[in-house]
PDB file of N, CA and C in Angstrom:
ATOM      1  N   UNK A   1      28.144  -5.334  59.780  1.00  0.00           N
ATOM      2  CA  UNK A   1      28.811  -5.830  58.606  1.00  0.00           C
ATOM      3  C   UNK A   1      27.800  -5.890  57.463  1.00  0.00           C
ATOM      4  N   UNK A   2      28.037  -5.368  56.411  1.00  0.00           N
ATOM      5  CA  UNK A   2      27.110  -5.073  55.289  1.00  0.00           C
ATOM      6  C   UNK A   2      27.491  -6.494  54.129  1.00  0.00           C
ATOM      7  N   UNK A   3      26.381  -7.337  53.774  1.00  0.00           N
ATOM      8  CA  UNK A   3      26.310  -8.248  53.366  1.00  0.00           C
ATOM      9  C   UNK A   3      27.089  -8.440  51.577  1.00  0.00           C
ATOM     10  N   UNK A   4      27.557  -9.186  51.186  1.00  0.00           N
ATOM     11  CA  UNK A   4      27.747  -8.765  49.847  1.00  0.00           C
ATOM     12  C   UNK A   4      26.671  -9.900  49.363  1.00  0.00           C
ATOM     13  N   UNK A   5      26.011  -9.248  47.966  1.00  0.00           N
ATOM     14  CA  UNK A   5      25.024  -9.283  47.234  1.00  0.00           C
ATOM     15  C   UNK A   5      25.659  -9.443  45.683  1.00  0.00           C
ATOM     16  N   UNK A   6      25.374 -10.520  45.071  1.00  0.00           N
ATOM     17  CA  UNK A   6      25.930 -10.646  43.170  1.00  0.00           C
ATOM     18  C   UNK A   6      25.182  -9.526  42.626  1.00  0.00           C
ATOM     19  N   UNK A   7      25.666  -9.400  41.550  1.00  0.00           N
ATOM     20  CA  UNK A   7      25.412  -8.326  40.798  1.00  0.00           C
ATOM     21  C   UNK A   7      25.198  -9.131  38.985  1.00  0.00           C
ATOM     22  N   UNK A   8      24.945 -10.265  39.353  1.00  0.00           N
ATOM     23  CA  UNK A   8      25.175 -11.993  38.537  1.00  0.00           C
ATOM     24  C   UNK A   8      23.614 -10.569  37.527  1.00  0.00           C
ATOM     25  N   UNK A   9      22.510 -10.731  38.206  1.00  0.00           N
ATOM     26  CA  UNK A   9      20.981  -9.842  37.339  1.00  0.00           C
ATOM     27  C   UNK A   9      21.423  -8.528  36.271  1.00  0.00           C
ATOM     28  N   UNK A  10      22.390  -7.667  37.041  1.00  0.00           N
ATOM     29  CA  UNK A  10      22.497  -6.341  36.256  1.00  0.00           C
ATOM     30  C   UNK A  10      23.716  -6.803  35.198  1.00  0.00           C
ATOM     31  N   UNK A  11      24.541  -7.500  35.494  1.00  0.00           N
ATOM     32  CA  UNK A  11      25.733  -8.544  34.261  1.00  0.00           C
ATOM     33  C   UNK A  11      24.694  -8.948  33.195  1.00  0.00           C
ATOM     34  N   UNK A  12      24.354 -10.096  33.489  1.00  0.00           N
ATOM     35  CA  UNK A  12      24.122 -10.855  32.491  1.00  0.00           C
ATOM     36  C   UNK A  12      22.516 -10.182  31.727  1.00  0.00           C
ATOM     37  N   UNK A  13      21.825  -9.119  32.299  1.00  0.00           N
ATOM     38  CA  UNK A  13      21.078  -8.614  31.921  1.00  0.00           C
ATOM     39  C   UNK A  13      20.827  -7.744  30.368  1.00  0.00           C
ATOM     40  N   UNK A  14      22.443  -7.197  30.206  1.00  0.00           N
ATOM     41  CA  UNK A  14      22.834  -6.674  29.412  1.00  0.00           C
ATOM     42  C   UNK A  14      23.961  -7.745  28.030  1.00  0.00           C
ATOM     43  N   UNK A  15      23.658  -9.036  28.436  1.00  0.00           N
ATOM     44  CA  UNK A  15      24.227  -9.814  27.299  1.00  0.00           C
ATOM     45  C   UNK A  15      24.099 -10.115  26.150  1.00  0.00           C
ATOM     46  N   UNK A  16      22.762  -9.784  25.908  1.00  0.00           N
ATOM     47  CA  UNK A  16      22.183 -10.193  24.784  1.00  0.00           C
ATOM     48  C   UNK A  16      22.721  -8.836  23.894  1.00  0.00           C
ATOM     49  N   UNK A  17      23.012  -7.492  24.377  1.00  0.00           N
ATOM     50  CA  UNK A  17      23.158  -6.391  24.152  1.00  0.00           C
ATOM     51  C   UNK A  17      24.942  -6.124  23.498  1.00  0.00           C
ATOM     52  N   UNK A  18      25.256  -6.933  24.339  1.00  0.00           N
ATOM     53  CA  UNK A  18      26.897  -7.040  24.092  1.00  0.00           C
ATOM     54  C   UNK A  18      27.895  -8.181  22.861  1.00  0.00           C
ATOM     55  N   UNK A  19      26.747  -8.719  22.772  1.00  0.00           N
ATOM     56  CA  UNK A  19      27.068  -9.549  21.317  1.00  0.00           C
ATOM     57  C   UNK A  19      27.805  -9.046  20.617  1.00  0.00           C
ATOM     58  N   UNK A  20      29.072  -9.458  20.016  1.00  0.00           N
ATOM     59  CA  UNK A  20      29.718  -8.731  18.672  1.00  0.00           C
ATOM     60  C   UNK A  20      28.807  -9.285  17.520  1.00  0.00           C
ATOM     61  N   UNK A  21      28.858  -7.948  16.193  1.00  0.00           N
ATOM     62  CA  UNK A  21      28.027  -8.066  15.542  1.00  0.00           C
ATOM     63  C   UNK A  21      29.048  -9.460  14.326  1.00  0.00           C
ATOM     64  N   UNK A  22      27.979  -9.680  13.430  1.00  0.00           N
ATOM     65  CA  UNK A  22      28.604 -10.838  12.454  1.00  0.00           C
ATOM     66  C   UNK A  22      29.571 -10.265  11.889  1.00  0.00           C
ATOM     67  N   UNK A  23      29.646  -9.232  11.364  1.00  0.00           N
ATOM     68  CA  UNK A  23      30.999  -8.667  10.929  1.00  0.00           C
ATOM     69  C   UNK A  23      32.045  -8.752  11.520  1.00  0.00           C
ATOM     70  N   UNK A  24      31.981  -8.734  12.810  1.00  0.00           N
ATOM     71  CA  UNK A  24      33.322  -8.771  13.700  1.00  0.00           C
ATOM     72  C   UNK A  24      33.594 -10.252  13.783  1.00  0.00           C
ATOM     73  N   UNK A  25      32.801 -11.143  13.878  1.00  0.00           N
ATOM     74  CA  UNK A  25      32.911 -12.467  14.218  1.00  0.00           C
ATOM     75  C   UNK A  25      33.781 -12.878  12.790  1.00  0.00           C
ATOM     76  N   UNK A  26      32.783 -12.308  11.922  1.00  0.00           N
ATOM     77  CA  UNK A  26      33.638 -12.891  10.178  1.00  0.00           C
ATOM     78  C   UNK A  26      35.190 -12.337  10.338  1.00  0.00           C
ATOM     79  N   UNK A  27      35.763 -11.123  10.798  1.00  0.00           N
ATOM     80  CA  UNK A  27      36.887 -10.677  10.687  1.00  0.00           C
ATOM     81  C   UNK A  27      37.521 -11.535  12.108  1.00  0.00           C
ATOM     82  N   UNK A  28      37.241 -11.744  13.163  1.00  0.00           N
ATOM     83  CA  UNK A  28      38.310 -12.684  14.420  1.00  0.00           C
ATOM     84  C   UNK A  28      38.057 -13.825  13.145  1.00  0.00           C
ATOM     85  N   UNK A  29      37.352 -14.587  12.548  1.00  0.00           N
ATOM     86  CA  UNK A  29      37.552 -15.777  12.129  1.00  0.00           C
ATOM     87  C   UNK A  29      38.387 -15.590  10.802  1.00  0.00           C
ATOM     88  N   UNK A  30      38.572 -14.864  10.127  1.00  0.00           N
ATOM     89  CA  UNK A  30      39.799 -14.175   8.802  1.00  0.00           C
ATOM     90  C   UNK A  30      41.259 -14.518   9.799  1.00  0.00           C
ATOM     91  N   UNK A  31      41.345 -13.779  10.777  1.00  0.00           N
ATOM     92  CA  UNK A  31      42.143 -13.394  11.490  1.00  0.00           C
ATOM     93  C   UNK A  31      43.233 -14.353  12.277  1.00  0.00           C
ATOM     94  N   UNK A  32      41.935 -15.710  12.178  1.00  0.00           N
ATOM     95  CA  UNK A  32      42.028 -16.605  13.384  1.00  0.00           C
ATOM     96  C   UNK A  32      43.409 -17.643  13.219  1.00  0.00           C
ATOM     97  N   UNK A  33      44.220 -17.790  11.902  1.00  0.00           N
ATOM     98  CA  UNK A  33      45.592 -17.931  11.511  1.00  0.00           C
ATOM     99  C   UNK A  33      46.602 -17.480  12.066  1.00  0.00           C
ATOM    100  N   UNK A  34      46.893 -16.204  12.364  1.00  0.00           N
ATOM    101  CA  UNK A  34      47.810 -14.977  12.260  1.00  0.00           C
ATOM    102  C   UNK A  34      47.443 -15.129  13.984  1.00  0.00           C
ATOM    103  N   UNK A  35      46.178 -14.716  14.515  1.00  0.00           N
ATOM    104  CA  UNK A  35      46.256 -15.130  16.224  1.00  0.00           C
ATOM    105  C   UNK A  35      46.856 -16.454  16.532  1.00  0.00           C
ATOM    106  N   UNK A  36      46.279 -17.680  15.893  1.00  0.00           N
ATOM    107  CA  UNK A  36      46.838 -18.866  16.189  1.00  0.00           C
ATOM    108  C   UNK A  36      48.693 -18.735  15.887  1.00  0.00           C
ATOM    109  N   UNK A  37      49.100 -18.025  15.369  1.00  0.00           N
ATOM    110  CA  UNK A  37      50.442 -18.146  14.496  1.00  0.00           C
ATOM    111  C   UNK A  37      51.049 -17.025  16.023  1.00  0.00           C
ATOM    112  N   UNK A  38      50.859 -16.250  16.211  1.00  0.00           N
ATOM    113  CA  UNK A  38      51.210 -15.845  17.200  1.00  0.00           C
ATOM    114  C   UNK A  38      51.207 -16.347  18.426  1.00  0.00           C
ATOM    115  N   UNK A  39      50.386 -17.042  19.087  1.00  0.00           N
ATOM    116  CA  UNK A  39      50.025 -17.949  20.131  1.00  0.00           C
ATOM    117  C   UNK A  39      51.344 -18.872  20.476  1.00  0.00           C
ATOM    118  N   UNK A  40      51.560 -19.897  19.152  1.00  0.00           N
ATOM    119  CA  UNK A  40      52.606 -20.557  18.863  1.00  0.00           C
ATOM    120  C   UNK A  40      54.145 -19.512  19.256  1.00  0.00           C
ATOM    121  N   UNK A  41      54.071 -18.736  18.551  1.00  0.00           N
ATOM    122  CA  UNK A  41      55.294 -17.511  18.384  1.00  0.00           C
ATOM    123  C   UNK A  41      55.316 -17.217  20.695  1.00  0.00           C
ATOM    124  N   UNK A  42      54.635 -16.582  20.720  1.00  0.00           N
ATOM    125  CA  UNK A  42      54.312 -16.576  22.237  1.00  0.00           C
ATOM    126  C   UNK A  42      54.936 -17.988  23.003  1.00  0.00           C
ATOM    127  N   UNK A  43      54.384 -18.874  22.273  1.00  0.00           N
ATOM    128  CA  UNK A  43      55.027 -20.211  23.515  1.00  0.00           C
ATOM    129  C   UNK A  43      56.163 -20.346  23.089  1.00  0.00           C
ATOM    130  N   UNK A  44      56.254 -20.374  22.436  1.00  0.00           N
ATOM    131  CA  UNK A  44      58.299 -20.701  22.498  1.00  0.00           C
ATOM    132  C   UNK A  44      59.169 -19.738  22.790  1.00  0.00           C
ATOM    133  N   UNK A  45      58.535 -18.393  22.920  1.00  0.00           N
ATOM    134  CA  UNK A  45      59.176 -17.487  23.623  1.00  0.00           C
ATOM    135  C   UNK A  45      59.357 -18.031  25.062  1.00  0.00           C
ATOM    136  N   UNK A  46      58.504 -18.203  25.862  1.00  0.00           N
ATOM    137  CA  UNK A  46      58.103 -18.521  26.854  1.00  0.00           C
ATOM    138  C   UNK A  46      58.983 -19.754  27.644  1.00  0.00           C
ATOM    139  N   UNK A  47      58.935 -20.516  26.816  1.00  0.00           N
ATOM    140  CA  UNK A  47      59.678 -22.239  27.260  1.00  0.00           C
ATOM    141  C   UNK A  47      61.081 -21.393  27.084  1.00  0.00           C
ATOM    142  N   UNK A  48      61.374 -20.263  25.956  1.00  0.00           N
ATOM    143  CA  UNK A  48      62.797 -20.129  26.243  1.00  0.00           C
ATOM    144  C   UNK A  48      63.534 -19.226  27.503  1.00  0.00           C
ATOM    145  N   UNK A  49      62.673 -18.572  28.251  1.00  0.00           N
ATOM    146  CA  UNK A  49      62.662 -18.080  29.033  1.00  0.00           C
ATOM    147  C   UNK A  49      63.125 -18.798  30.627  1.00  0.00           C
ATOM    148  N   UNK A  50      62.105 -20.077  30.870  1.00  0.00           N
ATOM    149  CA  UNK A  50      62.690 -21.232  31.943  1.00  0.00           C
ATOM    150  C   UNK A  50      63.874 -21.311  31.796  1.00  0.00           C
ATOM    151  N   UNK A  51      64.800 -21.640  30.801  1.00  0.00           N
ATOM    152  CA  UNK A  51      65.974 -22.347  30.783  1.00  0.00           C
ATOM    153  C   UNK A  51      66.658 -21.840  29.640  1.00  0.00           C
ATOM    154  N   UNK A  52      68.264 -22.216  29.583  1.00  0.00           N
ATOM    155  CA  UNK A  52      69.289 -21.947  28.555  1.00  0.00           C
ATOM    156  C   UNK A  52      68.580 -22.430  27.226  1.00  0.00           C
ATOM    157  N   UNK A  53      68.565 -21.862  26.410  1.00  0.00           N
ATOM    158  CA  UNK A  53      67.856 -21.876  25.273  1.00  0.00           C
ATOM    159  C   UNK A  53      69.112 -23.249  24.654  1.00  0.00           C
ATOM    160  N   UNK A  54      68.307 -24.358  23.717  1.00  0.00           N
ATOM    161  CA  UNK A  54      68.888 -24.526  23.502  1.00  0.00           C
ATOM    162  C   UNK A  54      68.774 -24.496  21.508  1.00  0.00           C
ATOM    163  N   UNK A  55      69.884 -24.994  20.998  1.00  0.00           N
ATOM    164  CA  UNK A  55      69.239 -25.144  19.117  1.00  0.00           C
ATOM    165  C   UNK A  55      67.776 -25.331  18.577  1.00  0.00           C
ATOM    166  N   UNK A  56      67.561 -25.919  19.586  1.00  0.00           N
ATOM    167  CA  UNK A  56      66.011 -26.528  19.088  1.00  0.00           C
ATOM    168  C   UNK A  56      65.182 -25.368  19.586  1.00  0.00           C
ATOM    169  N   UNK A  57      65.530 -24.788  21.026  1.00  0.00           N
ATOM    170  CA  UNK A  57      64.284 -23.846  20.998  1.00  0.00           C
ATOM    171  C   UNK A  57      64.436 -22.594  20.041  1.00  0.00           C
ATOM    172  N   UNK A  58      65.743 -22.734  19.214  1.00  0.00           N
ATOM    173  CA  UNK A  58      66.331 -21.492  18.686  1.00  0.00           C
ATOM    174  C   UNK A  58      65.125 -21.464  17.433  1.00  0.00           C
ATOM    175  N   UNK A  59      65.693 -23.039  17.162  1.00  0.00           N
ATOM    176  CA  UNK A  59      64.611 -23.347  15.711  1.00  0.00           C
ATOM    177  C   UNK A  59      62.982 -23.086  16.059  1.00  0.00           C
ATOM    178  N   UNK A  60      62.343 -23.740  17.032  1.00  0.00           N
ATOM    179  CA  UNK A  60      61.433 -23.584  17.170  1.00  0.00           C
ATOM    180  C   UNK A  60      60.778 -22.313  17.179  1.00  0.00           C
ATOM    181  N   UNK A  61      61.427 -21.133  17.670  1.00  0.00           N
ATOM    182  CA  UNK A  61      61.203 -19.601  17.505  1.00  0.00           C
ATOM    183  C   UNK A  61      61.188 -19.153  16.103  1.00  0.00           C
ATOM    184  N   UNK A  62      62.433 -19.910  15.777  1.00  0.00           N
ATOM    185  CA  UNK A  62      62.605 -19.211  13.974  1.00  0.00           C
ATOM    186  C   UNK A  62      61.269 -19.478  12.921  1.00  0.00           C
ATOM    187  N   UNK A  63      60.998 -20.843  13.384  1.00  0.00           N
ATOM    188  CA  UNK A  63      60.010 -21.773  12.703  1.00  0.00           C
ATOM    189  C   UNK A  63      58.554 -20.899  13.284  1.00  0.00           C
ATOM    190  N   UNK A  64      58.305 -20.435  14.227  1.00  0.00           N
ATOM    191  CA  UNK A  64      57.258 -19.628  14.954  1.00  0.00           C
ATOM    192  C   UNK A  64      56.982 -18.280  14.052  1.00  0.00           C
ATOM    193  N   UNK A  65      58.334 -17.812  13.676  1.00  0.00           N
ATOM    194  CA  UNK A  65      58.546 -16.545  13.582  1.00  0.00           C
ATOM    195  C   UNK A  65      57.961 -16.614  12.274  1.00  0.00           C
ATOM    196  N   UNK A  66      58.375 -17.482  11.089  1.00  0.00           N
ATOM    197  CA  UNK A  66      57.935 -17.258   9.473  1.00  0.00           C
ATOM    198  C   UNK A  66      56.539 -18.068   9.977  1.00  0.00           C
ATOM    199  N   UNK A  67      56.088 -18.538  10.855  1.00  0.00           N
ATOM    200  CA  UNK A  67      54.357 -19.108  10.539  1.00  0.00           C
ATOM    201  C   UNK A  67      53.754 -17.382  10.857  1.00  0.00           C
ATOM    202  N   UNK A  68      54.056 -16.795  11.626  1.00  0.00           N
ATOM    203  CA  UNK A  68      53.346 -15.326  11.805  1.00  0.00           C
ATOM    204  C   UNK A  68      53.957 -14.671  10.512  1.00  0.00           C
ATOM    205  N   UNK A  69      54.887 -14.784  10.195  1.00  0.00           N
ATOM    206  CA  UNK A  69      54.724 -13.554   8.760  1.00  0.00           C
ATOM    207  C   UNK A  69      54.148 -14.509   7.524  1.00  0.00           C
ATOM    208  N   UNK A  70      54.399 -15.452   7.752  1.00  0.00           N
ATOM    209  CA  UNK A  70      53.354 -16.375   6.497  1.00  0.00           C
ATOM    210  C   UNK A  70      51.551 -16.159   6.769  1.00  0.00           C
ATOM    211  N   UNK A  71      51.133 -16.134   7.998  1.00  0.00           N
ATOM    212  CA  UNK A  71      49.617 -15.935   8.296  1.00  0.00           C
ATOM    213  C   UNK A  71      49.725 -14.965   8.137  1.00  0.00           C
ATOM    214  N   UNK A  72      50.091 -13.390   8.760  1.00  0.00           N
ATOM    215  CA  UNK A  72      50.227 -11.893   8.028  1.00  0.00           C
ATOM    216  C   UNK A  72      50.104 -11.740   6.520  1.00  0.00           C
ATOM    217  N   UNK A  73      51.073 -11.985   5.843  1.00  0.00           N
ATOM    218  CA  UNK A  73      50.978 -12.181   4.383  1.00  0.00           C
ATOM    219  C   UNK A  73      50.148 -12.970   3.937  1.00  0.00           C
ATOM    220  N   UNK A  74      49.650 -13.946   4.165  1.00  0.00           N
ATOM    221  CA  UNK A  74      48.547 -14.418   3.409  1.00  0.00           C
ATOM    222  C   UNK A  74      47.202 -13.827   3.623  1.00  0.00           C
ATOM    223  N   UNK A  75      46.835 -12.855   4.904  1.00  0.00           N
ATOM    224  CA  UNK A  75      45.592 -12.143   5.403  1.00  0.00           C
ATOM    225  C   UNK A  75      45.763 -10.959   4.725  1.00  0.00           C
ATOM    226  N   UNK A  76      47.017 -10.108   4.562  1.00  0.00           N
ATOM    227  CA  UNK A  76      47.315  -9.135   4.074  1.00  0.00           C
ATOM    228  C   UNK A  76      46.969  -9.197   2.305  1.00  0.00           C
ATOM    229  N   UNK A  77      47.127 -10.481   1.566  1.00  0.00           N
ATOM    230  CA  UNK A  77      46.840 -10.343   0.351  1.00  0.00           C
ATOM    231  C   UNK A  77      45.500 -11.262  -0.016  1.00  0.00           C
ATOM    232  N   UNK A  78      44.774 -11.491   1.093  1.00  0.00           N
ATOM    233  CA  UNK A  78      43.142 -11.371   0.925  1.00  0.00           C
ATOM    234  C   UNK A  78      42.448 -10.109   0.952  1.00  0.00           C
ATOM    235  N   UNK A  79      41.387 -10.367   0.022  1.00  0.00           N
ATOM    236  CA  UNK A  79      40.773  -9.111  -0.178  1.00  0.00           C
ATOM    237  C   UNK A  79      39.924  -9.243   0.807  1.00  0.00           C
ATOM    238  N   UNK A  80      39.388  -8.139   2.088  1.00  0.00           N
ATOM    239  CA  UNK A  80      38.189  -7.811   2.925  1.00  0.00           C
ATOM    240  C   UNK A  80      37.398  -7.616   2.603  1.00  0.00           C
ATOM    241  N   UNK A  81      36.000  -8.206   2.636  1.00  0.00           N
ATOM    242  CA  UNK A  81      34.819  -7.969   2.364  1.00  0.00           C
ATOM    243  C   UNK A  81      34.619  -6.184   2.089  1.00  0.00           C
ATOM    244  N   UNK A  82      33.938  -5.495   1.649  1.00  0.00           N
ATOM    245  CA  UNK A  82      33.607  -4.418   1.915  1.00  0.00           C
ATOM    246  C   UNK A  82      32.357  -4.413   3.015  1.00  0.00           C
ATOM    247  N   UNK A  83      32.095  -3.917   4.014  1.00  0.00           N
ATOM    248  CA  UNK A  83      31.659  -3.690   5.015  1.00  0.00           C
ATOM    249  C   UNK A  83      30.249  -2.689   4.344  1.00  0.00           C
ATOM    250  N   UNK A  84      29.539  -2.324   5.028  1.00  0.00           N
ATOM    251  CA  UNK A  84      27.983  -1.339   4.203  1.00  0.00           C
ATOM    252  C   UNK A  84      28.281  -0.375   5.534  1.00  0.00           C
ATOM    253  N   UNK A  85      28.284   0.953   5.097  1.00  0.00           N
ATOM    254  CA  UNK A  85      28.335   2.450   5.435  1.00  0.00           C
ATOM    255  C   UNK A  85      27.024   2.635   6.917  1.00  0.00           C
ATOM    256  N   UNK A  86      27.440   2.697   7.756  1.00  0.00           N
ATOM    257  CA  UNK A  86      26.674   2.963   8.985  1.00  0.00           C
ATOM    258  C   UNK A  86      26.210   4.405   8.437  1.00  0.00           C
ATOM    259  N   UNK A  87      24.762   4.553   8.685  1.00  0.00           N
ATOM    260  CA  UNK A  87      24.079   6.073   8.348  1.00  0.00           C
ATOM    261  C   UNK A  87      23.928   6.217   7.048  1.00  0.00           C
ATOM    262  N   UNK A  88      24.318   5.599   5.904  1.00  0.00           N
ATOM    263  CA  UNK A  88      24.427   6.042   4.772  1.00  0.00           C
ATOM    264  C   UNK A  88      22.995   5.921   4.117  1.00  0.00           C
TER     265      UNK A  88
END
């Protein structure tokens, strides 16, 4: 029987390497509305799924639904940093 052995050294060896750069971090944190707004949108899908939906979970979806196009539209009419040209 051949032993199993972590592989925990060759993982975490390469972490420091796998960092997202600040740019990406600045754009998930732009972003981080519109994910949260969906999240919300996601759970009340979800609770309506267990059981007969009732008015309230109707509302609660509807109310889900304009927080994701309100976080969309408000990310959509921020201006993005301009980013600097890799190689240029």
């Amino acid at each position: 029987m051949s032993s199993i052995v972590t592989v925990q050294d060759a993982v975490t060896a390469f972490a420091d390497f796998m960092e997202p750069p600040a740019a990406e971090l600045d754009a998930i944190d732009r972003e981080m509305p519109v994910i949260r707004a969906d999240v919300e949108l996601l759970d009340a899908q979800i609770i309506m799924l267990d059981r007969t939906p009732t008015e309230l979970d109707a509302r609660r979806v509807r109310r889900a639904r304009r927080r994701v196009l309100a976080a969309r539209r408000s990310l959509a009419n921020t201006a993005a940093p301009v980013l600097p040209e890799v190689g240029a």
